[in-house]
C-alpha atoms as a PDB file:
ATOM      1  CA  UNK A   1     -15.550   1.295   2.892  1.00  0.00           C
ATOM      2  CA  UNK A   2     -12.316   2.696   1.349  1.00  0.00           C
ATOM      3  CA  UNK A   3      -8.688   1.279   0.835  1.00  0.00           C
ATOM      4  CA  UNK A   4      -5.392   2.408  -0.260  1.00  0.00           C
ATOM      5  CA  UNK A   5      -2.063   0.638  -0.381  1.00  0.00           C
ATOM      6  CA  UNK A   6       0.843   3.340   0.678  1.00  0.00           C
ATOM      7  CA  UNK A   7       4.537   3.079   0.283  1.00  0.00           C
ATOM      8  CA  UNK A   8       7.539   4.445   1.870  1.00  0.00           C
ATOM      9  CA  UNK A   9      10.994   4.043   2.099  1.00  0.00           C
ATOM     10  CA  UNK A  10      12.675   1.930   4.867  1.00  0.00           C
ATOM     11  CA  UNK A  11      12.548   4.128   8.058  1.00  0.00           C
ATOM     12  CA  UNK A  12      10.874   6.807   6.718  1.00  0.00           C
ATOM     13  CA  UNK A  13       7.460   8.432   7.574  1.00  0.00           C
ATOM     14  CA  UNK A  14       7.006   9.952   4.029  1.00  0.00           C
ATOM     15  CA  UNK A  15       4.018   7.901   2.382  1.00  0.00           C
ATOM     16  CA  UNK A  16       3.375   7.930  -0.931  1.00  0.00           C
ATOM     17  CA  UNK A  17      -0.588   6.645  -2.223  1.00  0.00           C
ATOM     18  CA  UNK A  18       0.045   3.635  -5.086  1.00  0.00           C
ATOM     19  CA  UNK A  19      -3.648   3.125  -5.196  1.00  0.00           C
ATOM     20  CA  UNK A  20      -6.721   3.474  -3.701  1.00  0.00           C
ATOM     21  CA  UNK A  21     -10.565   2.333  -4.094  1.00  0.00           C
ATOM     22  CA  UNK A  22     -13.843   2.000  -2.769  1.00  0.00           C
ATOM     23  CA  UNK A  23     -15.028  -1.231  -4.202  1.00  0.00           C
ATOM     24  CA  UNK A  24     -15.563  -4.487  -3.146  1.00  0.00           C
ATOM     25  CA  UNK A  25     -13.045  -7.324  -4.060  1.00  0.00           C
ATOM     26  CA  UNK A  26     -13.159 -10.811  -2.783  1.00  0.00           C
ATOM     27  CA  UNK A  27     -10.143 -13.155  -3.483  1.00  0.00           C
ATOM     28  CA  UNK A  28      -8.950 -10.652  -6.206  1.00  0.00           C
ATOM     29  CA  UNK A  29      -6.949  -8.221  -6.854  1.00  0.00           C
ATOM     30  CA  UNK A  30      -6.390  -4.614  -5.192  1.00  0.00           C
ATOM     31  CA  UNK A  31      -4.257  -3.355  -7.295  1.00  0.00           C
ATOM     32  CA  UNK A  32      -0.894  -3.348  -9.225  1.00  0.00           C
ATOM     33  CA  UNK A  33       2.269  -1.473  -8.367  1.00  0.00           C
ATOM     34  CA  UNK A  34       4.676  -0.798 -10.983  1.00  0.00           C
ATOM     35  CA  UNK A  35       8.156  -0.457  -9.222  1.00  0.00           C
ATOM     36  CA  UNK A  36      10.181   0.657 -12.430  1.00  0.00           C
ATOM     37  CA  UNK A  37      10.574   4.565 -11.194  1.00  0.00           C
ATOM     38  CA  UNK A  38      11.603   3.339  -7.479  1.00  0.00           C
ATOM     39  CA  UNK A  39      15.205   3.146  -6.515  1.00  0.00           C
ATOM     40  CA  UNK A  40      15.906   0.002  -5.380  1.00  0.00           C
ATOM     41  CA  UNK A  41      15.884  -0.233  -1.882  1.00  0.00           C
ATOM     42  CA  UNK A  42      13.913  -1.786   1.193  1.00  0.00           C
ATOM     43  CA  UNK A  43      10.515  -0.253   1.553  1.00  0.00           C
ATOM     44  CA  UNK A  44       7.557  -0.227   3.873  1.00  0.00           C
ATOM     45  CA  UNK A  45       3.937  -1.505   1.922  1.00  0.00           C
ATOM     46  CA  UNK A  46       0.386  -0.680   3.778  1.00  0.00           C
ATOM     47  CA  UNK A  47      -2.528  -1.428   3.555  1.00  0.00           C
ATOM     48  CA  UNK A  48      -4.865   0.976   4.900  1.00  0.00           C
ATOM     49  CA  UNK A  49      -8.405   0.634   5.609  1.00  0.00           C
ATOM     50  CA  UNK A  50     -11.971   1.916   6.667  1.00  0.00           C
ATOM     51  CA  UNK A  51     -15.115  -0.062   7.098  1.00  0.00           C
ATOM     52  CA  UNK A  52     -18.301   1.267   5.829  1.00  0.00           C
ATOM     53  CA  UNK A  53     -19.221   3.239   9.096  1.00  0.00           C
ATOM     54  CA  UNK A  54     -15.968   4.801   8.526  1.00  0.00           C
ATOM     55  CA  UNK A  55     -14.280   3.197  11.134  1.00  0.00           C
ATOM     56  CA  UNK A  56     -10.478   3.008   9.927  1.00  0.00           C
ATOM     57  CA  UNK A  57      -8.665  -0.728  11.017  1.00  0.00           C
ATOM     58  CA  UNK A  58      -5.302  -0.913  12.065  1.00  0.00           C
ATOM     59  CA  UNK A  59      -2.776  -0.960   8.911  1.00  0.00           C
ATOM     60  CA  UNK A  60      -1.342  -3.813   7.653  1.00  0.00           C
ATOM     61  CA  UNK A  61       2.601  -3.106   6.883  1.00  0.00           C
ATOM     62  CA  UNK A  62       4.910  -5.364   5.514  1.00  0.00           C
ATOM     63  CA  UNK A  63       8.680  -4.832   4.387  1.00  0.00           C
ATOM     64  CA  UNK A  64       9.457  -5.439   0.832  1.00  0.00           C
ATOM     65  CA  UNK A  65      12.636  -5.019  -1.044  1.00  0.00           C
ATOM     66  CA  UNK A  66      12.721  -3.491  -4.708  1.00  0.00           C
ATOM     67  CA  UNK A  67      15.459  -4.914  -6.702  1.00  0.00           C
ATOM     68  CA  UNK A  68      17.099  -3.325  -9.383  1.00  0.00           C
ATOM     69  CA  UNK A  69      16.734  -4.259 -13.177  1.00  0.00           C
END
């Protein structure tokens, strides 16, 4: 299988790759996203995946909103 968590800004159709992987992880971590070089804004987060007979599953999005420092 493969993942890779996506972001883009509120309303927008412009996604930008934060990380991807092909390994397994069970109740751990993905990954990290270091927001410090976003403006702060409301964004869109997915999670975007394919099983290992490289069927893709429907994304997960969810809204998040980076603040500023």
């Amino acid at each position: 299988g493969f993942y890779k968590y996506e972001v883009a800004p509120l309303g927008s159709d412009n996604w930008s790759t934060i990380q991807a992987g092909r390994e397994v992880v069970v109740d751990g971590t993905l990954g990290l996203w270091d927001t410090t070089e976003l403006t702060p804004g409301d964004y869109m987060l997915r999670l975007v995946v394919t099983d290992n007979q490289g069927q893709a599953l429907p994304p997960c999005v969810v809204p998040v909103r980076v603040a500023g420092q």
